[in-house]
C-alpha atoms as a PDB file:
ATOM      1  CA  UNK A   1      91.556 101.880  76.256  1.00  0.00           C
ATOM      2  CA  UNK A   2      90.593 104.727  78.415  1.00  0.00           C
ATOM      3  CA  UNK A   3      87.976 103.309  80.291  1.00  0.00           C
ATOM      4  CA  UNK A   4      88.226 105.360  84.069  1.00  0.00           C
ATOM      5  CA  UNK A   5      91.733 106.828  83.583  1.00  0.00           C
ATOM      6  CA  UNK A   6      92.837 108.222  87.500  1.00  0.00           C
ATOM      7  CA  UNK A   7      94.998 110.643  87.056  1.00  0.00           C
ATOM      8  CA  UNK A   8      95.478 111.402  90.398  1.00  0.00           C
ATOM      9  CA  UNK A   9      97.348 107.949  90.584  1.00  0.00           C
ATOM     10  CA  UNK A  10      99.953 109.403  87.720  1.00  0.00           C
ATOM     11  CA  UNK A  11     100.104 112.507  89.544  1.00  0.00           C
ATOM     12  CA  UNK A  12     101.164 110.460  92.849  1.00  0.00           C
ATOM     13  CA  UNK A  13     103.563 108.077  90.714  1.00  0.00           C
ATOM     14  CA  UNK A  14     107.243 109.272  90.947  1.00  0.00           C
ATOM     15  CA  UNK A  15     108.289 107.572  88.330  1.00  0.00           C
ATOM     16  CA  UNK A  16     105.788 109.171  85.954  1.00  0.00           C
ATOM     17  CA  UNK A  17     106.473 112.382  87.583  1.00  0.00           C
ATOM     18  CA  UNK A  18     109.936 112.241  86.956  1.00  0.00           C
ATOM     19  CA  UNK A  19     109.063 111.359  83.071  1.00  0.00           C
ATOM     20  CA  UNK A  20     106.909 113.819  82.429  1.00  0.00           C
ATOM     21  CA  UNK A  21     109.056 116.474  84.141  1.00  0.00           C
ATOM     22  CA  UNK A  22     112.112 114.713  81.940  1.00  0.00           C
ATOM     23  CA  UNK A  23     110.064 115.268  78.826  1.00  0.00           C
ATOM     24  CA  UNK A  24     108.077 118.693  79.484  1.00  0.00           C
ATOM     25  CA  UNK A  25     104.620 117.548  79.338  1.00  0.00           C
ATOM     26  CA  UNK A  26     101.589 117.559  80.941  1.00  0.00           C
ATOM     27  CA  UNK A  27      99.783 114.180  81.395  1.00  0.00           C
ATOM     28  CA  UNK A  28      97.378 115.196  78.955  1.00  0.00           C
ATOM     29  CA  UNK A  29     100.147 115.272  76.192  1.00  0.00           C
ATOM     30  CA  UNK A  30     101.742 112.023  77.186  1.00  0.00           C
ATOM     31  CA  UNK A  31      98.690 110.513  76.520  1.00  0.00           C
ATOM     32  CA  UNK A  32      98.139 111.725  73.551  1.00  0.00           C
ATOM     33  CA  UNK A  33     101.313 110.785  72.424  1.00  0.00           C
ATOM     34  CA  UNK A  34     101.053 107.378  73.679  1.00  0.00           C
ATOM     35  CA  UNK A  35      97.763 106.778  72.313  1.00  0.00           C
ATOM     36  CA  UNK A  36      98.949 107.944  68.738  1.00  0.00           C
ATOM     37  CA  UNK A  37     101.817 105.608  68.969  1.00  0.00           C
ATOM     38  CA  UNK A  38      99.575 102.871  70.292  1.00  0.00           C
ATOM     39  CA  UNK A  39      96.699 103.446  67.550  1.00  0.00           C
ATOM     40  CA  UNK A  40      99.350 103.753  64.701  1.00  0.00           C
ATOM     41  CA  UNK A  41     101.112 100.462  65.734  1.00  0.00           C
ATOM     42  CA  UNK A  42      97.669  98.822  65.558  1.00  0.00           C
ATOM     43  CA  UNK A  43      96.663 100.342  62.574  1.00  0.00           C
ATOM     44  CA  UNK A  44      99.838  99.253  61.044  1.00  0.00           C
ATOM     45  CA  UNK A  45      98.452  95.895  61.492  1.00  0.00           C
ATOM     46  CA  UNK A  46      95.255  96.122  59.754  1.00  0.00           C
ATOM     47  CA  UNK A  47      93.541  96.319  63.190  1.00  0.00           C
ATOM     48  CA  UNK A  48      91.101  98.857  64.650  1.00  0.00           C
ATOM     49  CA  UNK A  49      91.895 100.623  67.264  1.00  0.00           C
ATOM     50  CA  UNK A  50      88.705 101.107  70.015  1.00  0.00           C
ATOM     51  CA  UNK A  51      88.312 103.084  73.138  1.00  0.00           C
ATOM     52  CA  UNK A  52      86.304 104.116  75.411  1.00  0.00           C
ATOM     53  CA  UNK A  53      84.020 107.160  75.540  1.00  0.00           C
ATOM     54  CA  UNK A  54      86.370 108.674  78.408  1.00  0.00           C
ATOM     55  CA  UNK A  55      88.616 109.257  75.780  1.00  0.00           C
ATOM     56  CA  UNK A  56      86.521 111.412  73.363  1.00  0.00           C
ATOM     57  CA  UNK A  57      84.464 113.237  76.145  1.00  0.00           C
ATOM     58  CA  UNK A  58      87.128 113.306  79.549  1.00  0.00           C
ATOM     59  CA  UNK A  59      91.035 113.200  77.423  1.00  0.00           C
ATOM     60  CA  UNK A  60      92.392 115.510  75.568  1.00  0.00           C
ATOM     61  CA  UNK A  61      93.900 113.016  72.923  1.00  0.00           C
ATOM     62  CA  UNK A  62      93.829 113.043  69.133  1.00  0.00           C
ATOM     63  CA  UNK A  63      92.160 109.937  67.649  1.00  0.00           C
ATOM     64  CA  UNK A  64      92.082 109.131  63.921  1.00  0.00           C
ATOM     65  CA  UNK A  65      88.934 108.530  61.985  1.00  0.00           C
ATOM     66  CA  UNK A  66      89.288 104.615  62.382  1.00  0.00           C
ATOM     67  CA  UNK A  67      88.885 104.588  65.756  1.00  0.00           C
ATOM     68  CA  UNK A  68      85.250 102.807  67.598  1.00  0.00           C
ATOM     69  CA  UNK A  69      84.690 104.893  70.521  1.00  0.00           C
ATOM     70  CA  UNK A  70      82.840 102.442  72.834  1.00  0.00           C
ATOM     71  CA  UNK A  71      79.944 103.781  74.493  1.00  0.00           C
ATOM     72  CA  UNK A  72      78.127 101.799  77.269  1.00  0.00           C
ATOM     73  CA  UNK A  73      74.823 103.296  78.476  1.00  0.00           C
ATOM     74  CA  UNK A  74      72.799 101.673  81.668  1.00  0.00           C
ATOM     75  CA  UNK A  75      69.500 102.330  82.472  1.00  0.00           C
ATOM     76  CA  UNK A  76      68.763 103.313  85.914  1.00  0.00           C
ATOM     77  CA  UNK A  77      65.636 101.078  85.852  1.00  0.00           C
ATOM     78  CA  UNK A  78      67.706  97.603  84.955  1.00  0.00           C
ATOM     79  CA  UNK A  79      70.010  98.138  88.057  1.00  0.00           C
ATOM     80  CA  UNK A  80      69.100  96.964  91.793  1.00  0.00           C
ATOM     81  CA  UNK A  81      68.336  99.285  94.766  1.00  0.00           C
ATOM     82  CA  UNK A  82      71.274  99.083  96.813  1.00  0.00           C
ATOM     83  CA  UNK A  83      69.210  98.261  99.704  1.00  0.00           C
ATOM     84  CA  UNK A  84      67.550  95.137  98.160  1.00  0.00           C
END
């Protein structure tokens, strides 16, 4: 998960608004806690948890040693000119 988190939609969302005022934290912390509770539940499991490299280089979340950060890199020279 991760993968081109817009916070400015959360920060727009009443509900979420409400919730994090209800609770006392940031967005940052609610997705930390989330993801921990997420990744646990899946670890639980046997599974690996995997996410995307937004969450290691843009989030401020604590991941545990078992995670895959996915990491996607395109070359400039592989992709079209938008005008052709």
């Amino acid at each position: 998960g991760g993968d081109e988190l817009n916070t400015e939609c959360y920060s727009q969302d009443p509900d979420t608004q409400a919730d994090l005022q209800a609770t006392g934290r940031t967005l940052e912390q609610a997705l930390d806690v989330f993801t921990q509770t997420t990744h646990a539940a899946i670890e639980a499991e046997g599974k690996t948890p995997a996410v995307w490299e937004e969450m290691v280089l843009n989030q401020n979340v604590t991941l545990s040693n078992e995670t895959i950060v996915l990491y996607v890199v395109i070359a400039q020279a592989n992709l079209a000119s938008p005008t052709d």
